[in-house]
PDB file of N, CA and C in Angstrom:
ATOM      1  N   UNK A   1    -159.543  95.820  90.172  1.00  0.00           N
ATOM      2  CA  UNK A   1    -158.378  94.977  90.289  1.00  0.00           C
ATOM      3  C   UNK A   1    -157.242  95.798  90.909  1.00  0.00           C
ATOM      4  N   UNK A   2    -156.399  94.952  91.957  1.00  0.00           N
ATOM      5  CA  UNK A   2    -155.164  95.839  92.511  1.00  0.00           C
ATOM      6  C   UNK A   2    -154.198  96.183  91.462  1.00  0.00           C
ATOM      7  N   UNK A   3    -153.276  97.019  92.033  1.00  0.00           N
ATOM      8  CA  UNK A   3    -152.242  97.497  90.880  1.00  0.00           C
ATOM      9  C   UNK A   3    -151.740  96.493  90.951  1.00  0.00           C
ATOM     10  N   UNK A   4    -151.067  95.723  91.832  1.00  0.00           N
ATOM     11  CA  UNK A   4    -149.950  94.597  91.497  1.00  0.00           C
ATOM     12  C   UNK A   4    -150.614  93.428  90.717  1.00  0.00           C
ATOM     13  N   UNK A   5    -151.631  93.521  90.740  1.00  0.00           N
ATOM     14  CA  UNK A   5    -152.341  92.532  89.917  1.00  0.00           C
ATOM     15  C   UNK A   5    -152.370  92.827  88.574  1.00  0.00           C
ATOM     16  N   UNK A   6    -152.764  93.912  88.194  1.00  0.00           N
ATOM     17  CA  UNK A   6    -152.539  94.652  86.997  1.00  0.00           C
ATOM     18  C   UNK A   6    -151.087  94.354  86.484  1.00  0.00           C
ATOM     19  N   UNK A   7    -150.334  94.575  86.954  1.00  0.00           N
ATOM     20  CA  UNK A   7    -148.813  94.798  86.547  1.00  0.00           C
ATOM     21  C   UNK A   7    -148.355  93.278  86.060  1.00  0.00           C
ATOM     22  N   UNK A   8    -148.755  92.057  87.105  1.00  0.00           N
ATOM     23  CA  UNK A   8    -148.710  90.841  86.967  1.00  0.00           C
ATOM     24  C   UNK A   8    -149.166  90.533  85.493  1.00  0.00           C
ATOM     25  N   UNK A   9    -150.484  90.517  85.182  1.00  0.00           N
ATOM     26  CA  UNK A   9    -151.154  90.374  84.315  1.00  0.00           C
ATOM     27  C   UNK A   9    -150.834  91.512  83.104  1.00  0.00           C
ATOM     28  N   UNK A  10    -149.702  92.801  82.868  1.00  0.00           N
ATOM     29  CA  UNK A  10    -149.182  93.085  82.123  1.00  0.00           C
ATOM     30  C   UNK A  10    -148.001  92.544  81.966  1.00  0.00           C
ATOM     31  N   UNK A  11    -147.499  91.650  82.626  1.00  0.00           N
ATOM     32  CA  UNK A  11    -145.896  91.258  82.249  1.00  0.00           C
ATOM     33  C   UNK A  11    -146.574  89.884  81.702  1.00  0.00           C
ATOM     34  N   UNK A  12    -147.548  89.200  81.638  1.00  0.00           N
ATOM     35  CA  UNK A  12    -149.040  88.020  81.292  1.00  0.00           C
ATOM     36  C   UNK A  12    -148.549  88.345  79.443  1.00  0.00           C
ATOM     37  N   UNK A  13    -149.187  89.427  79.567  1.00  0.00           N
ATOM     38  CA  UNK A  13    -149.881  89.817  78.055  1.00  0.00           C
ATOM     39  C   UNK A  13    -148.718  90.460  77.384  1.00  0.00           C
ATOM     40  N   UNK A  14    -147.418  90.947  77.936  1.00  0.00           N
ATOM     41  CA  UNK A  14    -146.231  91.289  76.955  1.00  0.00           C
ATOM     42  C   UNK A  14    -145.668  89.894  77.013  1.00  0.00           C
ATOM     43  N   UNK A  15    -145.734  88.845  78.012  1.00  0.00           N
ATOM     44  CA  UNK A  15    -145.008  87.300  77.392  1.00  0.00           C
ATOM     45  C   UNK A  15    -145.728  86.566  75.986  1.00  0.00           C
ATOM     46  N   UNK A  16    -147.183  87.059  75.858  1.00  0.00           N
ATOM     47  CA  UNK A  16    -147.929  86.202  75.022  1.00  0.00           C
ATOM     48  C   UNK A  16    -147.940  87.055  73.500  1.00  0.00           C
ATOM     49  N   UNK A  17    -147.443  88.295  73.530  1.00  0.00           N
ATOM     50  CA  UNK A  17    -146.847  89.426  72.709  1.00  0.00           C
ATOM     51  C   UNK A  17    -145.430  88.805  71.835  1.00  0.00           C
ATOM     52  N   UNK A  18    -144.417  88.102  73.323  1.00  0.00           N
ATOM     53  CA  UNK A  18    -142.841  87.904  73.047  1.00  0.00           C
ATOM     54  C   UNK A  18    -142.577  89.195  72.997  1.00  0.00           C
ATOM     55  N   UNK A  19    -143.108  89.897  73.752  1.00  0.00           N
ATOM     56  CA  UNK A  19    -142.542  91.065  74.069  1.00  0.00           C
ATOM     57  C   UNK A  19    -141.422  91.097  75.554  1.00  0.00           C
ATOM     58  N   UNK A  20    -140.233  91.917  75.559  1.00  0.00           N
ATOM     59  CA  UNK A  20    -140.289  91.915  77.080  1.00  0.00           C
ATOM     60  C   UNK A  20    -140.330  93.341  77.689  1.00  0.00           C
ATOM     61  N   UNK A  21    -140.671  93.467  79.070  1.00  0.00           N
ATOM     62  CA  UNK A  21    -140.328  94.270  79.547  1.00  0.00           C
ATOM     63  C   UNK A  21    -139.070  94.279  80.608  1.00  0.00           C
ATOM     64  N   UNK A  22    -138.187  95.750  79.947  1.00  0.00           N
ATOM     65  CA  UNK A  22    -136.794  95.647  81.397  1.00  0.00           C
ATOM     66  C   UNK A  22    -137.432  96.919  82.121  1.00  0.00           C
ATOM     67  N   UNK A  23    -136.975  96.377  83.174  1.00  0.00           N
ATOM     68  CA  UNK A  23    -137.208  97.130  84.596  1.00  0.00           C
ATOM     69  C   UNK A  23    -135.882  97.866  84.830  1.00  0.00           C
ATOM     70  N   UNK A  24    -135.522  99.263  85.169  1.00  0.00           N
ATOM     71  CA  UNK A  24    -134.568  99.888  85.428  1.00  0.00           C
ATOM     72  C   UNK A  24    -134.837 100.743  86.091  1.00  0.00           C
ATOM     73  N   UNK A  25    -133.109 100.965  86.479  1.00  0.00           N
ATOM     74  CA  UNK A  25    -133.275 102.859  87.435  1.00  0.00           C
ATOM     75  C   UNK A  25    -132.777 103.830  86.616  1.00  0.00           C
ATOM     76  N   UNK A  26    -133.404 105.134  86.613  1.00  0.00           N
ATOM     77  CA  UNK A  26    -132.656 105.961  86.145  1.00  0.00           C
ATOM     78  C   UNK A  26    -133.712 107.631  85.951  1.00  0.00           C
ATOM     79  N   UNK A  27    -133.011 108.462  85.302  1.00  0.00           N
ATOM     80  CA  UNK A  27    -133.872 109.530  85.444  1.00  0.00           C
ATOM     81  C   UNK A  27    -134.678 109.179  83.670  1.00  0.00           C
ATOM     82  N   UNK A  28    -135.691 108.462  83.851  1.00  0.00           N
ATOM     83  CA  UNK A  28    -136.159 108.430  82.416  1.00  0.00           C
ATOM     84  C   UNK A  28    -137.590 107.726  83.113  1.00  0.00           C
ATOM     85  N   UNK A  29    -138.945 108.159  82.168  1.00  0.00           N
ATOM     86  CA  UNK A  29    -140.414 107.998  82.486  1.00  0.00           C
ATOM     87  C   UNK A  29    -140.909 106.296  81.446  1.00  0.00           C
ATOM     88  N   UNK A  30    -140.023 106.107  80.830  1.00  0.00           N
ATOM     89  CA  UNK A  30    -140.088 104.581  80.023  1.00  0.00           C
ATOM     90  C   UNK A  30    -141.017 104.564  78.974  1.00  0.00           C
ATOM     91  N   UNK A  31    -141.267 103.133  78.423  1.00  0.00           N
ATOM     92  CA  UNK A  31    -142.074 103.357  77.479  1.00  0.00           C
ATOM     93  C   UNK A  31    -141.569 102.530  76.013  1.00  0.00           C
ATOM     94  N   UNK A  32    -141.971 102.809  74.704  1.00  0.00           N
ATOM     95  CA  UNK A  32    -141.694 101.410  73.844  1.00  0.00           C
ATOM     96  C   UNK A  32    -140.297 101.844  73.070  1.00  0.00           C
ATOM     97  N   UNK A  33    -139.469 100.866  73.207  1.00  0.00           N
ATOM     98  CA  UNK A  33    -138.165 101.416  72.276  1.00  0.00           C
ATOM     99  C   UNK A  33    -137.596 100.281  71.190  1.00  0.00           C
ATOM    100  N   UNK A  34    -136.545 100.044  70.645  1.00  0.00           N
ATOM    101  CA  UNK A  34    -136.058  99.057  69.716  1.00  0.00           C
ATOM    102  C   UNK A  34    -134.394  99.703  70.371  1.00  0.00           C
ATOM    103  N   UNK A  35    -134.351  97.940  70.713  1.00  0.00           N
ATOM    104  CA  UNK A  35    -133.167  97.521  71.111  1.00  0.00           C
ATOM    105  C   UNK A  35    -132.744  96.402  70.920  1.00  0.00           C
ATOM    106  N   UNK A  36    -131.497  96.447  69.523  1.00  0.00           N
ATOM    107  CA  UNK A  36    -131.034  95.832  68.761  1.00  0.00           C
ATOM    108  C   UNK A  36    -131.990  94.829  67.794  1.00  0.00           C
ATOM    109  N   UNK A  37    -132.611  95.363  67.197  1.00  0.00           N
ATOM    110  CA  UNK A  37    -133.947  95.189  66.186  1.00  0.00           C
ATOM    111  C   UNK A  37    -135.304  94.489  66.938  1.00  0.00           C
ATOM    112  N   UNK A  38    -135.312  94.651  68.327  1.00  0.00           N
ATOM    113  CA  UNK A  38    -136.308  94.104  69.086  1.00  0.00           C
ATOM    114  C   UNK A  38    -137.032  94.847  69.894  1.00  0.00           C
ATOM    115  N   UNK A  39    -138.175  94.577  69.863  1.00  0.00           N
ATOM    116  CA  UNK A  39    -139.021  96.332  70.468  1.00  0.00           C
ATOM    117  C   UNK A  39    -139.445  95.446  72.406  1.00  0.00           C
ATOM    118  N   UNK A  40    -138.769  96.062  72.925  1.00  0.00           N
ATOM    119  CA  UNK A  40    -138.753  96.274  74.021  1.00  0.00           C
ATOM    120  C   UNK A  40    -139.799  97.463  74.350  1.00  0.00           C
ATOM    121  N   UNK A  41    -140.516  97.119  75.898  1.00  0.00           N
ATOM    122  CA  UNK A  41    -141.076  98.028  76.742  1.00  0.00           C
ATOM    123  C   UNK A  41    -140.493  98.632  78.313  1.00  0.00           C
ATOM    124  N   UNK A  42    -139.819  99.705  78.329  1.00  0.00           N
ATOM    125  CA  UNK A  42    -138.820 100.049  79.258  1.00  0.00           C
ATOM    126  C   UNK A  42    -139.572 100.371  80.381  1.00  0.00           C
ATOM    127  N   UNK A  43    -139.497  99.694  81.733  1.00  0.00           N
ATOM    128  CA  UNK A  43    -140.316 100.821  82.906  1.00  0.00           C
ATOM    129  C   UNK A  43    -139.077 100.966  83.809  1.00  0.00           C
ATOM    130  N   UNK A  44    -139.265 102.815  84.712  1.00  0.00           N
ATOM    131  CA  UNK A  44    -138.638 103.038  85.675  1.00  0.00           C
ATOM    132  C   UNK A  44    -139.035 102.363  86.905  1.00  0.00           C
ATOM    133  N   UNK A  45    -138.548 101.259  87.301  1.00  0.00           N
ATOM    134  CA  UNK A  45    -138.884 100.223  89.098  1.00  0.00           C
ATOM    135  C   UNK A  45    -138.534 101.395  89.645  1.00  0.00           C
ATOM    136  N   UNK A  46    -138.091 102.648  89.858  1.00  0.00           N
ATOM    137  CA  UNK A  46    -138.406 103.691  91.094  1.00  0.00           C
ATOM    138  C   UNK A  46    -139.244 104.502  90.992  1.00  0.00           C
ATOM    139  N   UNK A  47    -140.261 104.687  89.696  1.00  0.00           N
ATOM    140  CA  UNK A  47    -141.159 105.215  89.916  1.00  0.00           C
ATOM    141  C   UNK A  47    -142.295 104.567  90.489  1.00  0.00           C
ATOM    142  N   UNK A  48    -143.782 105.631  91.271  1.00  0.00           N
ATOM    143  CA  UNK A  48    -144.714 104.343  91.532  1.00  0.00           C
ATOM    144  C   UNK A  48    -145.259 103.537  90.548  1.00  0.00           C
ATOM    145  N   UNK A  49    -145.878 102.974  91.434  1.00  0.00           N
ATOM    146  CA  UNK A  49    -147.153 101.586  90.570  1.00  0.00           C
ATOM    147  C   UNK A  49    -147.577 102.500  89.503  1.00  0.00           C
ATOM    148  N   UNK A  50    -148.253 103.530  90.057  1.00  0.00           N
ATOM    149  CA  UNK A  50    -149.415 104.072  89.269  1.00  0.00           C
ATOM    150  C   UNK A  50    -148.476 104.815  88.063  1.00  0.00           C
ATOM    151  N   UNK A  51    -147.578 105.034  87.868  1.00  0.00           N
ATOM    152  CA  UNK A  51    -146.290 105.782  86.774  1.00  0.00           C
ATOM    153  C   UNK A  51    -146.343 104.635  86.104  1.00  0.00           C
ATOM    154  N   UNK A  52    -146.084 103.311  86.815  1.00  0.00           N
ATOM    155  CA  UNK A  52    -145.113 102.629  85.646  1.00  0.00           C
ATOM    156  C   UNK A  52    -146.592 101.940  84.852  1.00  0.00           C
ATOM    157  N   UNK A  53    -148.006 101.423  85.664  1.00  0.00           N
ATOM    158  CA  UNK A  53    -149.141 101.122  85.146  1.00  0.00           C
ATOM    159  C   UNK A  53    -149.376 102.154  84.095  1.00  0.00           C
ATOM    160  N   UNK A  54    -149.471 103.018  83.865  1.00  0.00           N
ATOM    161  CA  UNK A  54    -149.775 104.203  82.657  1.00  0.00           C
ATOM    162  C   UNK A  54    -148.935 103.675  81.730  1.00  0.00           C
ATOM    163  N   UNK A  55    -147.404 103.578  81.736  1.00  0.00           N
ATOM    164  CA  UNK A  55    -146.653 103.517  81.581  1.00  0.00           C
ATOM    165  C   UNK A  55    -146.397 101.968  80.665  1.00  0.00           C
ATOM    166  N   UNK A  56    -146.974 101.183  81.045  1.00  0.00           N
ATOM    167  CA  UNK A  56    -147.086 100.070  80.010  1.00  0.00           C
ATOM    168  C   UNK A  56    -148.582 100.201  79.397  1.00  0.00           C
ATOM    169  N   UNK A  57    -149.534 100.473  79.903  1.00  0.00           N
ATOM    170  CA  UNK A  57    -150.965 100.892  79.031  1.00  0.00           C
ATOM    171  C   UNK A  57    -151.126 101.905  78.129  1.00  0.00           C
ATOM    172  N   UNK A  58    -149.773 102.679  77.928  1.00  0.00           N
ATOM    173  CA  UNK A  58    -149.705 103.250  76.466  1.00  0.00           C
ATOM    174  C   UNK A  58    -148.932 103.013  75.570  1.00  0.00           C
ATOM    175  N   UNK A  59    -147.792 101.988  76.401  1.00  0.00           N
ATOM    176  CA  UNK A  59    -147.409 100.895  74.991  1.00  0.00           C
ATOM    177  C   UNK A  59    -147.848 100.396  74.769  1.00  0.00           C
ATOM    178  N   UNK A  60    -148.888  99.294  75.221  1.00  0.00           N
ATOM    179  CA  UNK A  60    -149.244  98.698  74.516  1.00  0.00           C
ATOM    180  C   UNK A  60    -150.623  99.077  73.350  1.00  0.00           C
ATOM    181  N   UNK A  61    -150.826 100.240  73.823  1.00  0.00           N
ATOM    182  CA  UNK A  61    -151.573 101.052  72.698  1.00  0.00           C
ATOM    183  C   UNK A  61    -150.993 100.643  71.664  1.00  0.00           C
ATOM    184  N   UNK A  62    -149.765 100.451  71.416  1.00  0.00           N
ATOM    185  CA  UNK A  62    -149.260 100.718  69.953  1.00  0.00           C
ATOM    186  C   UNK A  62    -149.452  99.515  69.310  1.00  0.00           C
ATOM    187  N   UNK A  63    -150.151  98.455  69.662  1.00  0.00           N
ATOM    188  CA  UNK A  63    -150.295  97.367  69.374  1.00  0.00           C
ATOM    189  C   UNK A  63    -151.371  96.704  69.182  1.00  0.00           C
ATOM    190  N   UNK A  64    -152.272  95.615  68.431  1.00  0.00           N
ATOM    191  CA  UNK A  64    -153.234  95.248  67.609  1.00  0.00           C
ATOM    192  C   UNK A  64    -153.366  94.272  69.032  1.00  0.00           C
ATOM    193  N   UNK A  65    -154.576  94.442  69.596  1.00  0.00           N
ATOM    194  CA  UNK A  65    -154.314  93.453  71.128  1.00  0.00           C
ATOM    195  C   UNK A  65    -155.972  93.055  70.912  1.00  0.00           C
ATOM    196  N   UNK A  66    -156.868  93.020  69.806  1.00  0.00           N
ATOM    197  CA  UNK A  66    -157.704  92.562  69.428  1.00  0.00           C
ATOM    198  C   UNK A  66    -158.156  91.485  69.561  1.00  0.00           C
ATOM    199  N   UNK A  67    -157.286  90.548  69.021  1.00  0.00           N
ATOM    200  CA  UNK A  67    -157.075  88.841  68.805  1.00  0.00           C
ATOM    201  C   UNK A  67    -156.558  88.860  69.839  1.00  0.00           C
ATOM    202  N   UNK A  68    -156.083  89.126  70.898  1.00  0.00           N
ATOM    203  CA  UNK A  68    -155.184  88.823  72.057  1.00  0.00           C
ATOM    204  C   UNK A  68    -155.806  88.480  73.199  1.00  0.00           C
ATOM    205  N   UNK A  69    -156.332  87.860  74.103  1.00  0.00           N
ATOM    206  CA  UNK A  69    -157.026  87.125  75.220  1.00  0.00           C
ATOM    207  C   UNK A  69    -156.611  87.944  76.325  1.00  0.00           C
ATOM    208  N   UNK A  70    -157.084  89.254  76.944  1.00  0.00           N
ATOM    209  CA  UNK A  70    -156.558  89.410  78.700  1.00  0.00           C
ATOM    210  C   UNK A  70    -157.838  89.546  79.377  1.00  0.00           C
ATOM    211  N   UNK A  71    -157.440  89.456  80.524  1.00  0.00           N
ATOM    212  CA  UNK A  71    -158.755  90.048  80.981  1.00  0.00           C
ATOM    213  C   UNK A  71    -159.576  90.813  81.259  1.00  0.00           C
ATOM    214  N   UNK A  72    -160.495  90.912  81.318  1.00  0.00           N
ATOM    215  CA  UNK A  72    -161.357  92.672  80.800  1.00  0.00           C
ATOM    216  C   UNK A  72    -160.963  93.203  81.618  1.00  0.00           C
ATOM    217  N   UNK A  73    -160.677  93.013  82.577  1.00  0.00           N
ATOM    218  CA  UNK A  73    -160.160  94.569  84.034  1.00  0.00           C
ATOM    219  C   UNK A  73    -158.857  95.144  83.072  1.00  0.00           C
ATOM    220  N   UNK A  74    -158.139  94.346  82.381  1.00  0.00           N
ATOM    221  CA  UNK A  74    -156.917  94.608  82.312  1.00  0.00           C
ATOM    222  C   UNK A  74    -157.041  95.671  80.382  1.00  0.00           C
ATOM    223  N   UNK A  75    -157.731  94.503  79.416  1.00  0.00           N
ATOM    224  CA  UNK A  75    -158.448  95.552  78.444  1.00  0.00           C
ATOM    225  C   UNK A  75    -159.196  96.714  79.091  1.00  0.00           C
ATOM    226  N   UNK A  76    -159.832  96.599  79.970  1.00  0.00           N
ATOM    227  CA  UNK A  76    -160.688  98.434  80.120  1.00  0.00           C
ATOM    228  C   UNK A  76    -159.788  99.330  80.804  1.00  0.00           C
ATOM    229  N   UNK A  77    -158.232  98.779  81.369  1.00  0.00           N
ATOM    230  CA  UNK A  77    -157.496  99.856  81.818  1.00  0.00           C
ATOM    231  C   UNK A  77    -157.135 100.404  80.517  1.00  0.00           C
ATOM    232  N   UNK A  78    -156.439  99.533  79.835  1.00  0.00           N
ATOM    233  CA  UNK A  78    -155.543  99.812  78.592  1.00  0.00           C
ATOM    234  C   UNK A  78    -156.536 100.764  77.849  1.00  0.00           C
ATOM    235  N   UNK A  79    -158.094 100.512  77.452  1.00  0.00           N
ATOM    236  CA  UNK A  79    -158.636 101.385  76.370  1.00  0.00           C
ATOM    237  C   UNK A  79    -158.986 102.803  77.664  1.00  0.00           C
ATOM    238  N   UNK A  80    -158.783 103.111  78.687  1.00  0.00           N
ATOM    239  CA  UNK A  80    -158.838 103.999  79.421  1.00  0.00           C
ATOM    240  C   UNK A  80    -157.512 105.156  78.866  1.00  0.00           C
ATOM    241  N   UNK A  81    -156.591 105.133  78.153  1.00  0.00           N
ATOM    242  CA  UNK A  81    -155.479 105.554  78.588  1.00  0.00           C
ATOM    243  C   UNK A  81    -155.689 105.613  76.525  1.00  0.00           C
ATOM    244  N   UNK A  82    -156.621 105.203  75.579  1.00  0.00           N
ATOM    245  CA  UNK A  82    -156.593 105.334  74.638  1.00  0.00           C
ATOM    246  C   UNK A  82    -157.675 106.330  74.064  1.00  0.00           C
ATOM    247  N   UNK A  83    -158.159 106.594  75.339  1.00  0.00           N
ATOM    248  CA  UNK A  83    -159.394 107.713  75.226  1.00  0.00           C
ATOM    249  C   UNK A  83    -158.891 108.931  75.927  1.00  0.00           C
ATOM    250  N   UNK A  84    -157.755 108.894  76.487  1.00  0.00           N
ATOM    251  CA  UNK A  84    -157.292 110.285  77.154  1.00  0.00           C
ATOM    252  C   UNK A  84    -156.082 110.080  76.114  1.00  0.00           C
ATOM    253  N   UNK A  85    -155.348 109.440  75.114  1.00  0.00           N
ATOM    254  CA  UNK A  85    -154.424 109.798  74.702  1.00  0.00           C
ATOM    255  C   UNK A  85    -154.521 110.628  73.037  1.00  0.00           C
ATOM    256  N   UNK A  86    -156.278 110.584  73.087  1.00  0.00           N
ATOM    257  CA  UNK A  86    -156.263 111.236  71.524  1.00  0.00           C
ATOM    258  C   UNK A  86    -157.231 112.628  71.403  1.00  0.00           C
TER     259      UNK A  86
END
């Protein structure tokens, strides 16, 4: 699957979460935070595809995505990034 497809289909699976993700500039690599009692997923839009794709596939590590419906290209990235993160 292309990256932009990927990315599509991660902003898919953080809407069906009620999660959101903000897109920003700045000198920071992103990732899961709580902002104002709501857990947000932060990505840098000036880093590449391939930064900010890592970059939401280890937040959403932090999350029970079991019961959750995506599509397998998009589950076998995410458990890719859960086998190099332990």
């Amino acid at each position: 699957m292309k990256n932009e497809k990927l990315y599509i289909e991660f902003e898919e699976l953080a809407q069906r979460l009620g999660l959101r993700i903000l897109k920003g500039k700045g000198d920071f690599s992103g990732g899961t935070c709580t902002i104002n009692d709501e857990i947000v997923i932060v990505v840098n839009k000036m880093k590449p595809i391939e930064q900010r794709l890592k970059t939401l596939a280890t937040s959403f590590l932090e999350f029970d995505l079991d019961e959750v419906y995506m599509v397998p290209a998009l589950r076998a990235y995410i458990e890719e990034f859960r086998t190099l993160s332990f």
